[in-house]
Protein backbone atom coordinates (compact mmCIF):
# COMPACT_ATOMS: atom_id res chain seq x y z
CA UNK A 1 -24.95 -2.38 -137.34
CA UNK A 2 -26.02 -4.12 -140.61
CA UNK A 3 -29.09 -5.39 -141.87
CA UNK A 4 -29.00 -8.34 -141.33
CA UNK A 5 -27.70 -8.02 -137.49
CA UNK A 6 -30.72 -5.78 -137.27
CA UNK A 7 -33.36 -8.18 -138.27
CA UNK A 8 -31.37 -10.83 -136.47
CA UNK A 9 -32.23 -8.93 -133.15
CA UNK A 10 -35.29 -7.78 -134.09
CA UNK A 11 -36.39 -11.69 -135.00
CA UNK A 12 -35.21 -12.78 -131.38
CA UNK A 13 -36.56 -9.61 -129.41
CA UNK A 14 -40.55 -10.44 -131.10
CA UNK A 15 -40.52 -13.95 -130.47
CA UNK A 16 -41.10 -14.47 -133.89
CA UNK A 17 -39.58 -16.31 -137.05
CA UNK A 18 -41.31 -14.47 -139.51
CA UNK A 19 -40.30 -15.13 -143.28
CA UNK A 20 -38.46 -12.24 -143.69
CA UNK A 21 -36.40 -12.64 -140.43
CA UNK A 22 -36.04 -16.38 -140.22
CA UNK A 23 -33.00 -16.54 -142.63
CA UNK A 24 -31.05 -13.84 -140.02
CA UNK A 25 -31.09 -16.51 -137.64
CA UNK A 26 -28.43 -19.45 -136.99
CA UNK A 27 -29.34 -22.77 -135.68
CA UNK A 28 -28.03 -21.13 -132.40
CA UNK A 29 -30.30 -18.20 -132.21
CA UNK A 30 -33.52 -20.68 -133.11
CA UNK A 31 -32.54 -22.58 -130.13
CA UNK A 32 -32.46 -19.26 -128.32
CA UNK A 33 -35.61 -18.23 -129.45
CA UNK A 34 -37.50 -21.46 -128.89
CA UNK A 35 -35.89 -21.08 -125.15
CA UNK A 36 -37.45 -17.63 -124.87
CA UNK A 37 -40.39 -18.73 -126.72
CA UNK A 38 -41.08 -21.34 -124.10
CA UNK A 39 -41.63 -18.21 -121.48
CA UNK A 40 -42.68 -15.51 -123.02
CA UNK A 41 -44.69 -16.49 -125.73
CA UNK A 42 -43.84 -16.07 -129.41
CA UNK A 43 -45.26 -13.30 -130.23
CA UNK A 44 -48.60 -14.28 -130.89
CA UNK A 45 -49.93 -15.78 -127.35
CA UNK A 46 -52.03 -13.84 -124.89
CA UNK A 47 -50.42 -11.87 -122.02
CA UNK A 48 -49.50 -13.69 -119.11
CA UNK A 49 -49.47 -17.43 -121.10
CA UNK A 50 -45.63 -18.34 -121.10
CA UNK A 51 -45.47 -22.05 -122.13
CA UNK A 52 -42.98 -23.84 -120.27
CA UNK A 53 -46.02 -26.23 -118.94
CA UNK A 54 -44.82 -28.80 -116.09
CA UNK A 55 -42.76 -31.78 -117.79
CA UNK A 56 -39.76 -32.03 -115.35
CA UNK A 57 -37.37 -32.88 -118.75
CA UNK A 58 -38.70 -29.70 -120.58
CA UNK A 59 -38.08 -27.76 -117.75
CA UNK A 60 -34.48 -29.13 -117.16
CA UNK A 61 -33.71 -28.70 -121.08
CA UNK A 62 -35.05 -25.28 -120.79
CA UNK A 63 -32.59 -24.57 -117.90
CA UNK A 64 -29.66 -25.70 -119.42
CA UNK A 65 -30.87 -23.59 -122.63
CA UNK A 66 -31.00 -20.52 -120.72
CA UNK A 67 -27.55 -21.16 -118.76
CA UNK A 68 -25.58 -21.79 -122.56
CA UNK A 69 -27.19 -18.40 -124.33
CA UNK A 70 -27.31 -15.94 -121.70
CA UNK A 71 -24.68 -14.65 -118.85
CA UNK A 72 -25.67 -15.06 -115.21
CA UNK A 73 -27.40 -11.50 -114.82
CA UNK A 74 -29.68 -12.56 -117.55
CA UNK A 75 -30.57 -16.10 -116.58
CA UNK A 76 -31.78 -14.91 -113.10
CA UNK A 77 -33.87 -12.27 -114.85
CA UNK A 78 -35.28 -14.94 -117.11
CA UNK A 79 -35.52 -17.71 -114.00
CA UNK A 80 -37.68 -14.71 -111.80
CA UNK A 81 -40.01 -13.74 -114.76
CA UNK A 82 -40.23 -18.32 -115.27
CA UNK A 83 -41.63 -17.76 -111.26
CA UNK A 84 -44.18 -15.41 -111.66
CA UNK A 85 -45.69 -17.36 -114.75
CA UNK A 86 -45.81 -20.44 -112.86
CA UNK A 87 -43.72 -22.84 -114.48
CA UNK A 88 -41.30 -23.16 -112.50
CA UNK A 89 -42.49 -22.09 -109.48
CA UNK A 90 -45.30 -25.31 -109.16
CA UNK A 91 -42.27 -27.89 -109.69
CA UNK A 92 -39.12 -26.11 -108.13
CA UNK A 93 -40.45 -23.92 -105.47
CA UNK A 94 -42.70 -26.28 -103.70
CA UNK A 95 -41.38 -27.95 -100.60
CA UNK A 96 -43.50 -30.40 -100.69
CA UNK A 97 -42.70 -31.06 -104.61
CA UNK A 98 -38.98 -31.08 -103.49
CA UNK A 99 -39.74 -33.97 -100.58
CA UNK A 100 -41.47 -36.10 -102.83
CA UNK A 101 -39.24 -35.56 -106.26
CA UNK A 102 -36.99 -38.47 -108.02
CA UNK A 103 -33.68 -36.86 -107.27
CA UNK A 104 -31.08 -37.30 -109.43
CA UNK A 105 -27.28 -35.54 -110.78
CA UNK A 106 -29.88 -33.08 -113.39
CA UNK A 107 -31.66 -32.15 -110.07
CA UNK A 108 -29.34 -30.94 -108.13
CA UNK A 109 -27.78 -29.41 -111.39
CA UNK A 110 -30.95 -27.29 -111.66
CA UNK A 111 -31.82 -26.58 -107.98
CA UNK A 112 -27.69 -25.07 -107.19
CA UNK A 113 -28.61 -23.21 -110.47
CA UNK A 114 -31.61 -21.86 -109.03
CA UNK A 115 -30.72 -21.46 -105.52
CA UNK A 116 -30.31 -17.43 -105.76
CA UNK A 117 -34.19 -17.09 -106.31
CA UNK A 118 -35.66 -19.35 -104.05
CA UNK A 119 -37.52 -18.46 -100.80
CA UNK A 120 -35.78 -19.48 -97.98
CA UNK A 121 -38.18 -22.17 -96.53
CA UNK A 122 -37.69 -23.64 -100.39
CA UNK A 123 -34.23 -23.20 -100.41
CA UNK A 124 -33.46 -25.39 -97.03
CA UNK A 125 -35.78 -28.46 -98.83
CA UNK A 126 -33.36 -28.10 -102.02
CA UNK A 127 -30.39 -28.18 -99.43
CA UNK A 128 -32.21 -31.36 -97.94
CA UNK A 129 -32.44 -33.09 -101.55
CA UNK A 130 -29.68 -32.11 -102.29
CA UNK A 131 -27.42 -33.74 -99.39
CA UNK A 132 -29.71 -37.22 -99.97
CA UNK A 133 -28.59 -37.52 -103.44
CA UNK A 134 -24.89 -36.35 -102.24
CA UNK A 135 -24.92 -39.34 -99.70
CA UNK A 136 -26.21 -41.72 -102.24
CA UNK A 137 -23.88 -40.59 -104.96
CA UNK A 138 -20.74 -40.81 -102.17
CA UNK A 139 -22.22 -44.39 -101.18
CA UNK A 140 -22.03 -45.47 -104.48
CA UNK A 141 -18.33 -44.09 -105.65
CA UNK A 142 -16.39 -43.61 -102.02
CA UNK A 143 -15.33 -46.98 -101.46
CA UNK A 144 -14.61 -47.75 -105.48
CA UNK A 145 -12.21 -44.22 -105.33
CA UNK A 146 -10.77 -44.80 -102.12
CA UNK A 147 -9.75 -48.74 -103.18
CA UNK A 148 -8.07 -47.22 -106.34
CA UNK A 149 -6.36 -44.71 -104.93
CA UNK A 150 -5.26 -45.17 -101.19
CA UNK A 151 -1.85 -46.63 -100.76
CA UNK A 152 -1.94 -50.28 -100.48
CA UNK A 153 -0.09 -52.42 -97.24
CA UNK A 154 4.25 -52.94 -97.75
CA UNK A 155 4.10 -56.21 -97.59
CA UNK A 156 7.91 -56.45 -97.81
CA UNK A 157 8.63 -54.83 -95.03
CA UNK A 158 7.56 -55.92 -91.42
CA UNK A 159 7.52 -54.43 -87.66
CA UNK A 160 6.82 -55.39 -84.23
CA UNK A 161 4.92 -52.91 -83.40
CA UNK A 162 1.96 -52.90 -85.84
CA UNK A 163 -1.56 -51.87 -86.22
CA UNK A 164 -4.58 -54.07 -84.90
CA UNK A 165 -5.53 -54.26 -88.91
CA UNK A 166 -2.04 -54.75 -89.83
CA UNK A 167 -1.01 -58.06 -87.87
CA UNK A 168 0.31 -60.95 -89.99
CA UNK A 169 -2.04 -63.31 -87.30
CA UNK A 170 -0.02 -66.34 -88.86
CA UNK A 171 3.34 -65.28 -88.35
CA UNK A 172 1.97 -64.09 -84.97
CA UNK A 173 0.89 -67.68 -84.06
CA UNK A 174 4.56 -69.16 -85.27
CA UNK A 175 7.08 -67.01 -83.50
CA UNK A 176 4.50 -67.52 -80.23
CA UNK A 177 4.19 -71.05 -80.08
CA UNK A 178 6.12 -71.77 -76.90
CA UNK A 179 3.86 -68.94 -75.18
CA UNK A 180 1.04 -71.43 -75.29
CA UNK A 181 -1.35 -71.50 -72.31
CA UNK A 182 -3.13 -75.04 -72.17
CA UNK A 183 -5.43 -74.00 -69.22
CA UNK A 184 -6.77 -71.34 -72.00
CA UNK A 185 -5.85 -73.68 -74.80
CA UNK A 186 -4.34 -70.21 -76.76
CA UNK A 187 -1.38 -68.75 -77.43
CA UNK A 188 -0.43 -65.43 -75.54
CA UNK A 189 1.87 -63.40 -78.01
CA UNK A 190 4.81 -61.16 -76.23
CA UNK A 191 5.80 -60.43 -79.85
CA UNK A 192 3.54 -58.99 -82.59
CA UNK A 193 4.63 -59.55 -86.02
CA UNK A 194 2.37 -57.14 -89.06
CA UNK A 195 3.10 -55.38 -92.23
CA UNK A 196 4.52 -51.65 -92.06
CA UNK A 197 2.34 -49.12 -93.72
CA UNK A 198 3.95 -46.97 -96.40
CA UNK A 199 4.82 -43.77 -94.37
CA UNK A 200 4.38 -40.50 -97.02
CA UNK A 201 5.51 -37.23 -95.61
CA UNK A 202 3.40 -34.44 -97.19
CA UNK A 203 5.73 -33.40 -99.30
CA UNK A 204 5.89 -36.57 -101.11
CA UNK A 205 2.30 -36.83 -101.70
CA UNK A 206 0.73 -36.31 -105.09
CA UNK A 207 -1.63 -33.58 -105.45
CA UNK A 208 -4.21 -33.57 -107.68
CA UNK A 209 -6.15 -30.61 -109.26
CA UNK A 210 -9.99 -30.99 -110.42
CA UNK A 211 -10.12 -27.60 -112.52
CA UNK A 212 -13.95 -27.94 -113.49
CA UNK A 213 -15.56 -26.43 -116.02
CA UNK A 214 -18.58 -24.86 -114.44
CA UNK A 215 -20.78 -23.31 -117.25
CA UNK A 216 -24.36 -24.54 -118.12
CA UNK A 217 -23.58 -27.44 -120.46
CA UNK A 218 -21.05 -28.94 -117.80
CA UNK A 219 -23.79 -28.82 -115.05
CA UNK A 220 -23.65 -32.67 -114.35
CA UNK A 221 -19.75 -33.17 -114.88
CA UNK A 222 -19.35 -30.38 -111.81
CA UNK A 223 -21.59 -32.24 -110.01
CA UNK A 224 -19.78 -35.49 -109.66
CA UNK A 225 -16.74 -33.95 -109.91
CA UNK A 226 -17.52 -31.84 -106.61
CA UNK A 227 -18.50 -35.75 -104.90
CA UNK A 228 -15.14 -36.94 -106.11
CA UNK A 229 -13.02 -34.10 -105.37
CA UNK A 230 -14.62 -34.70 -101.29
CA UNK A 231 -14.13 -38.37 -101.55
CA UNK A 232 -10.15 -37.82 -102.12
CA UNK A 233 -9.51 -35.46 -99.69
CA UNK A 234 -10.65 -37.74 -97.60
CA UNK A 235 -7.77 -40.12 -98.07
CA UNK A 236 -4.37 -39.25 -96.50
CA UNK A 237 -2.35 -40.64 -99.56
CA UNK A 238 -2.84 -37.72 -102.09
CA UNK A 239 -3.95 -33.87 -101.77
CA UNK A 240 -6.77 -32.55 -103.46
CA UNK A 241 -7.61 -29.17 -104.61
CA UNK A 242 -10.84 -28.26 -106.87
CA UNK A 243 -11.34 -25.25 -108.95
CA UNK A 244 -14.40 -24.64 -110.99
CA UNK A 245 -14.36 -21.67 -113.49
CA UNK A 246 -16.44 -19.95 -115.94
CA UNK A 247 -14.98 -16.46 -116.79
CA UNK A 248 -14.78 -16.40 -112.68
CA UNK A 249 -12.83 -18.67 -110.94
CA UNK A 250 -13.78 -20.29 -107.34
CA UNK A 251 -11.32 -22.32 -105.52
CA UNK A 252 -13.63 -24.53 -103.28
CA UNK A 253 -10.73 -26.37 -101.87
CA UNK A 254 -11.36 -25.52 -98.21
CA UNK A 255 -14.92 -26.56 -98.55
CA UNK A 256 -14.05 -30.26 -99.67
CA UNK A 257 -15.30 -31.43 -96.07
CA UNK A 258 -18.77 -30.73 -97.08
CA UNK A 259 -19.63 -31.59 -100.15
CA UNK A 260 -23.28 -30.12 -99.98
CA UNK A 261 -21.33 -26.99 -99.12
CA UNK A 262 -19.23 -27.44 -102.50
CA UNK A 263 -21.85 -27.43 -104.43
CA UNK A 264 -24.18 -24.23 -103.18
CA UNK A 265 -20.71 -22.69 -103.75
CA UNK A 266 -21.03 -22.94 -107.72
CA UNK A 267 -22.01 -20.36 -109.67
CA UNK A 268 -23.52 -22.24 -112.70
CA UNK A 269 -23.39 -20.62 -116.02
CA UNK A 270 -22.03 -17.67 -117.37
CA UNK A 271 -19.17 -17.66 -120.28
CA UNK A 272 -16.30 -19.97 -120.24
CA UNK A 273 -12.15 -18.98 -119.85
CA UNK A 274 -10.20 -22.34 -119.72
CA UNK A 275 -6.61 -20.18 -120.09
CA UNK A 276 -7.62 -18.26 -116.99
CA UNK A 277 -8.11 -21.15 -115.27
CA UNK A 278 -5.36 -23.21 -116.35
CA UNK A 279 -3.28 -20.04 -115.54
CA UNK A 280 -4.60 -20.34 -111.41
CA UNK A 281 -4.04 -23.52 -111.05
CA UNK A 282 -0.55 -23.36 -112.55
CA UNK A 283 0.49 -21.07 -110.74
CA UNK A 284 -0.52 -23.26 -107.34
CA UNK A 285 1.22 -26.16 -108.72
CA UNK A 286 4.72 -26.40 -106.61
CA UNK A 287 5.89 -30.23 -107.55
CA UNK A 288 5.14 -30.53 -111.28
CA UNK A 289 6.51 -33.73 -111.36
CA UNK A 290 4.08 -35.25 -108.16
CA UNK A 291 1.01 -33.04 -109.80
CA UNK A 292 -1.81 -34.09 -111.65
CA UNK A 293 -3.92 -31.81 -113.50
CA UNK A 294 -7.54 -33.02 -114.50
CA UNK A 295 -9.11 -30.67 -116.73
CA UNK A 296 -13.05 -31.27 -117.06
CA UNK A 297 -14.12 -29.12 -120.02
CA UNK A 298 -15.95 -29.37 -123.38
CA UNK A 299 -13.23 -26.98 -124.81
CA UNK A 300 -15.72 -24.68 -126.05
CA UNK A 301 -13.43 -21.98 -125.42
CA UNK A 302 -14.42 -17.95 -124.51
CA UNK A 303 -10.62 -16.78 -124.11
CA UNK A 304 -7.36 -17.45 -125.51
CA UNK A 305 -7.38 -20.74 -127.63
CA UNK A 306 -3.74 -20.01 -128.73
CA UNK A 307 -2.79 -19.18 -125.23
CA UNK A 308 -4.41 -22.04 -123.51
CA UNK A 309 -2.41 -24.32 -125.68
CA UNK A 310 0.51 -23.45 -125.05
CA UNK A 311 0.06 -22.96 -121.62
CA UNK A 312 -0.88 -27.22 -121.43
CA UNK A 313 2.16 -27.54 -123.54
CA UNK A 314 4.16 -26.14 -120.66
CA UNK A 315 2.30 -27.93 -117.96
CA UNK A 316 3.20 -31.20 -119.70
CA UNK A 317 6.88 -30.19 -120.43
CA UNK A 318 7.15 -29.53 -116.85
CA UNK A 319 6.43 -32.26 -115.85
CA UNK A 320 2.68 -32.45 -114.81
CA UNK A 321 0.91 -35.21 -115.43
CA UNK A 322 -2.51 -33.40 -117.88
CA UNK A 323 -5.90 -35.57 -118.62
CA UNK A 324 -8.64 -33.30 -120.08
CA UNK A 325 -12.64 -35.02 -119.50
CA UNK A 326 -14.45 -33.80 -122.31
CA UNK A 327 -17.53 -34.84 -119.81
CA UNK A 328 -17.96 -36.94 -116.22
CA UNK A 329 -21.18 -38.13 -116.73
CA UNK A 330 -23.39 -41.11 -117.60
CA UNK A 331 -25.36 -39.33 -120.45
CA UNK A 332 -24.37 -39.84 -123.92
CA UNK A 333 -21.92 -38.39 -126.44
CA UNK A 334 -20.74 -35.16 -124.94
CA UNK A 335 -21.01 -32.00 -126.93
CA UNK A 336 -17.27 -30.60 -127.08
CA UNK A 337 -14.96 -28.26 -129.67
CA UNK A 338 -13.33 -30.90 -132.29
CA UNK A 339 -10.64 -28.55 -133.52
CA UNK A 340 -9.30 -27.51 -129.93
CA UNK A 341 -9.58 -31.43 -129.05
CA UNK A 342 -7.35 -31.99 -131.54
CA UNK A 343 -5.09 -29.52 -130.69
CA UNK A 344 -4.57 -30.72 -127.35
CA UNK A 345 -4.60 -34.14 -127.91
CA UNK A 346 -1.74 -33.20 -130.25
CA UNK A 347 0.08 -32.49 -127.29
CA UNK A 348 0.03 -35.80 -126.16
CA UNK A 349 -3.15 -35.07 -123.40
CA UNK A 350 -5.54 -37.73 -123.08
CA UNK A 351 -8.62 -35.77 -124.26
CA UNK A 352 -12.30 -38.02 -123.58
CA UNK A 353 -15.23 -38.30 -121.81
CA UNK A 354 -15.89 -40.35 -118.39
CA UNK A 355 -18.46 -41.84 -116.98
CA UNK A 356 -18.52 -41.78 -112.79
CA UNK A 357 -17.77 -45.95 -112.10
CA UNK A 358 -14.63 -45.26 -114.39
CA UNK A 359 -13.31 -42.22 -113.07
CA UNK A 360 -11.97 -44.49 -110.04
CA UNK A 361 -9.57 -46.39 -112.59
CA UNK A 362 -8.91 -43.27 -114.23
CA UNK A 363 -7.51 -41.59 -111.15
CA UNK A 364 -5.69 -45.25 -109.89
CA UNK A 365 -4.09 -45.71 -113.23
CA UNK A 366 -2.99 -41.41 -113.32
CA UNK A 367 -1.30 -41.72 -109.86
CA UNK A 368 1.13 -44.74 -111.17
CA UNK A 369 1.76 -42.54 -114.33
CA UNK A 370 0.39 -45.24 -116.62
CA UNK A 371 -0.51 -44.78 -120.24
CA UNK A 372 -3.85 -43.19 -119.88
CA UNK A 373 -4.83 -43.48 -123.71
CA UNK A 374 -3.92 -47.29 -123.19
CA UNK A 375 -6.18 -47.22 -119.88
CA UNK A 376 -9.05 -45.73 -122.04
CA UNK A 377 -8.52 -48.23 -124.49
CA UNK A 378 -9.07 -50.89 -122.65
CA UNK A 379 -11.93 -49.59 -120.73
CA UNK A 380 -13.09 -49.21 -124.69
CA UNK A 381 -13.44 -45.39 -124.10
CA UNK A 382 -12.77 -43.77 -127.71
CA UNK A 383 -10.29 -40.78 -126.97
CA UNK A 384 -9.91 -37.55 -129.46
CA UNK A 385 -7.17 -37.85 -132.17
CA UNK A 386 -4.23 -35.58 -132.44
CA UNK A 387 -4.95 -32.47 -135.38
C-alpha cells in the first residue's frame, strides 16, 4: 500500500481533513467523509453527538450518500449506528411521524431503503405510506399509460355480435328502423351492428422489459418505474416483465400485481453490473423483433463496459427495439457516465432522461417503432450524442 493510499484511509477512518491528509482525498472521498462526518462526528465532537440533526432533506441526501459509497452490508451498519444516535430514529421510526409525513417518490425511496432495520410496528406504517403514495402515483399515470398504449377499436372492420361498449348506436338505429314500436315510441334492434376489437393472440403481443437500475443514485427512477411496470401488466395488449439489478439481479415480474409488493422487493444500493443484467434479460427475450428493451441506468458502470456494448449492439442487430433512460424522474439534470453515453448512443440507442407524464408517449411512440430521438425532440428532451 503506498503513502498516499495510507493517509487516504487514515484521513477517512479519523473523520478528519487535516492539512497533511486533505490532499489524499478526491472530491469523492470528501463527500464520503462529510457523509460519515454527519454521524459520527469528525473527529473532534464529544462521544455520542453524531450530527445528522432532523431536516428531512439532509437526512434524505445523507441516505442517498451512504447508498453511492458503501455496499449494502455497510449501509445497514451505518443506518443501525444513525438509530441509536437518534437521527434517524425521531423522523423514520416513529409511526406517528410516518402518519403525519408529506409523502412523496424520495420517501418511499428512503423508507424501502430502510425497511431491513425497522421495528415491525414501524415497518407496517412505512408499508401504509407507502401504498398511499403508490395509489396516488397510479391515479395520476394509469389512465395517461393505459390511453397510450392499449390497442385502440378496428374501426374498419364490423360484427354483429359486439360488445355493449363497442356498438356503432347509429348504424344500430338505421338497419332497425322498420323494428320501430310506436306504443314505446323506440326502436327494438334484432340486429346489432359495433366495431370488432383487434384480437392479439399472445404470441403476437409485444413484450416489454423494464431492466432498472436499482443502486442508490437511481432510487426515484426504480420507484416510478416499479408503478409503471404494474400499470402495463395490467393491459392485455403487451407483456411486461421488470428486472432491477445492482451487482444482484431480481426479477419482480410475478409481483407486478402489487405494486407495494414490488417495491419492498428492492434491494436499494449496492454496486452496479449493467452487462449482467443486460445478459438476463437477453437471454429471456424469445421474439427480438416484438421486444422492447428499456434500460433505466445512469451508465455508471461496475462491470464490463466493453462487454455491455457489444452486447446492446447485438440486441439492436437482432432486432430489439433498445431505449436507455439516463433517469425517470422529475428532478433535474441526471448525473450519468458521458463517455459510455456516447458509446451507446453511437449505436443508434436513444440514450436520455424522462420525466413520469412523458414516459406514457415514450412507451406509445416505442410500440409503433417510431423514431424515438425524433419523439424526444419534439417533446424538447435533449438526448446524448453519438462518441
Amino acid at each position: 500500500m503506498s503513502d498516499m493510499e495510507r493517509d487516504r484511509r487514515w484521513t477517512l477512518a479519523l473523520g478528519t481533513e487535516a492539512e497533511e491528509g486533505a490532499a489524499a482525498l478526491s472530491d469523492g472521498d470528501r463527500r464520503m467523509s462529510r457523509a460519515l462526518s454527519a454521524l459520527y462526528g469528525d473527529g473532534t465532537e464529544t462521544k455520542g453527538r453524531g450530527g445528522l440533526g432532523g431536516s428531512a432533506p439532509r437526512v434524505a441526501k445523507w441516505l442517498g450518500d451512504i447508498r453511492e459509497f458503501f455496499p449494502g452490508s455497510v449501509v445497514q451498519v451505518i443506518q443501525k449506528d444513525a438509530f441509536e444516535r437518534k437521527g434517524l430514529r425521531q423522523m423514520l421510526l416513529e409511526p406517528e411521524f410516518l402518519a403525519t409525513v408529506e409523502a412523496d417518490v424520495n420517501l418511499v425511496a428512503d423508507l424501502v431503503a430502510l425497511r431491513g432495520v425497522m421495528p415491525e410496528k414501524t415497518r407496517e406504517t412505512a408499508r401504509v405510506v407507502i401504498g398511499k403514495v403508490v395509489a396516488e402515483l397510479m391515479e395520476r399515470l394509469e389512465r395517461r399509460t393505459a390511453e397510450a398504449i392499449r390497442g385502440a377499436l378496428d374501426r374498419s372492420r364490423r360484427t354483429s355480435r359486439p360488445r355493449f361498449s363497442d356498438i356503432d348506436w347509429p348504424a344500430t338505429i338505421r338497419a332497425n328502423l322498420s323494428h320501430y314500436q310506436p306504443e314505446h315510441r323506440t326502436v327494438v334492434p334484432e340486429r346489432l351492428i359495433g366495431f370488432m376489437r383487434q384480437q392479439r393472440r399472445i404470441v403476437d403481443l409485444d413484450e416489454v422489459v423494464l431492466c432498472v437500475d436499482q443502486s442508490g443514485s437511481m432510487a426515484s427512477s426504480v420507484v416510478y418505474a416499479s408503478i409503471f411496470a404494474a400499470v402495463m401488466a395490467s393491459l392485455p395488449v403487451v407483456t411486461t416483465r421488470l428486472v432491477c439489478f445492482d451487482t444482484a439481479i431480481v426479477d419482480l415480474t410475478g409481483e407486478l400485481a402489487d405494486p407495494v409488493e414490488v417495491l419492498f422487493g428492492i434491494q436499494l444500493g449496492g454496486g452496479t453490473d449493467i452487462n449482467r443484467a443486460v445478459a438476463y434479460c437477453e437471454d429471456r427475450i424469445e421474439r427480438p423483433s416484438k421486444s422492447h428493451l428499456i434500460l433505466i441506468t445512469d451508465l455508471y458502470e461496475g462491470g464490463n463496459a466493453d462487454a455491455l456494448v457489444d452486447r446492446l449492439a447485438a440486441l439492436v442487430l437482432s432486432g430489439v427495439n433498445v431505449i436507455v433512460l439516463l433517469a425517470l424522474t422529475d428532478s433535474g439534470r441526471p448525473s450519468y457516465d458521458p463517455a459510455l453515453s456516447a458509446r451507446v448512443a453511437a449505436l443508434g440507442i436513444p440514450v436520455f432522461a424522462c420525466t413520469p407524464d412523458q414516459f406514457p408517449g415514450l412507451m406509445a411512440a416505442a410500440l409503433r417503432r417510431e423514431d424515438i430521438n425524433g419523439w424526444a425532440a419534439d417533446q424538447d428532451i435533449k438526448t446524448v450524442r453519438a462518441e
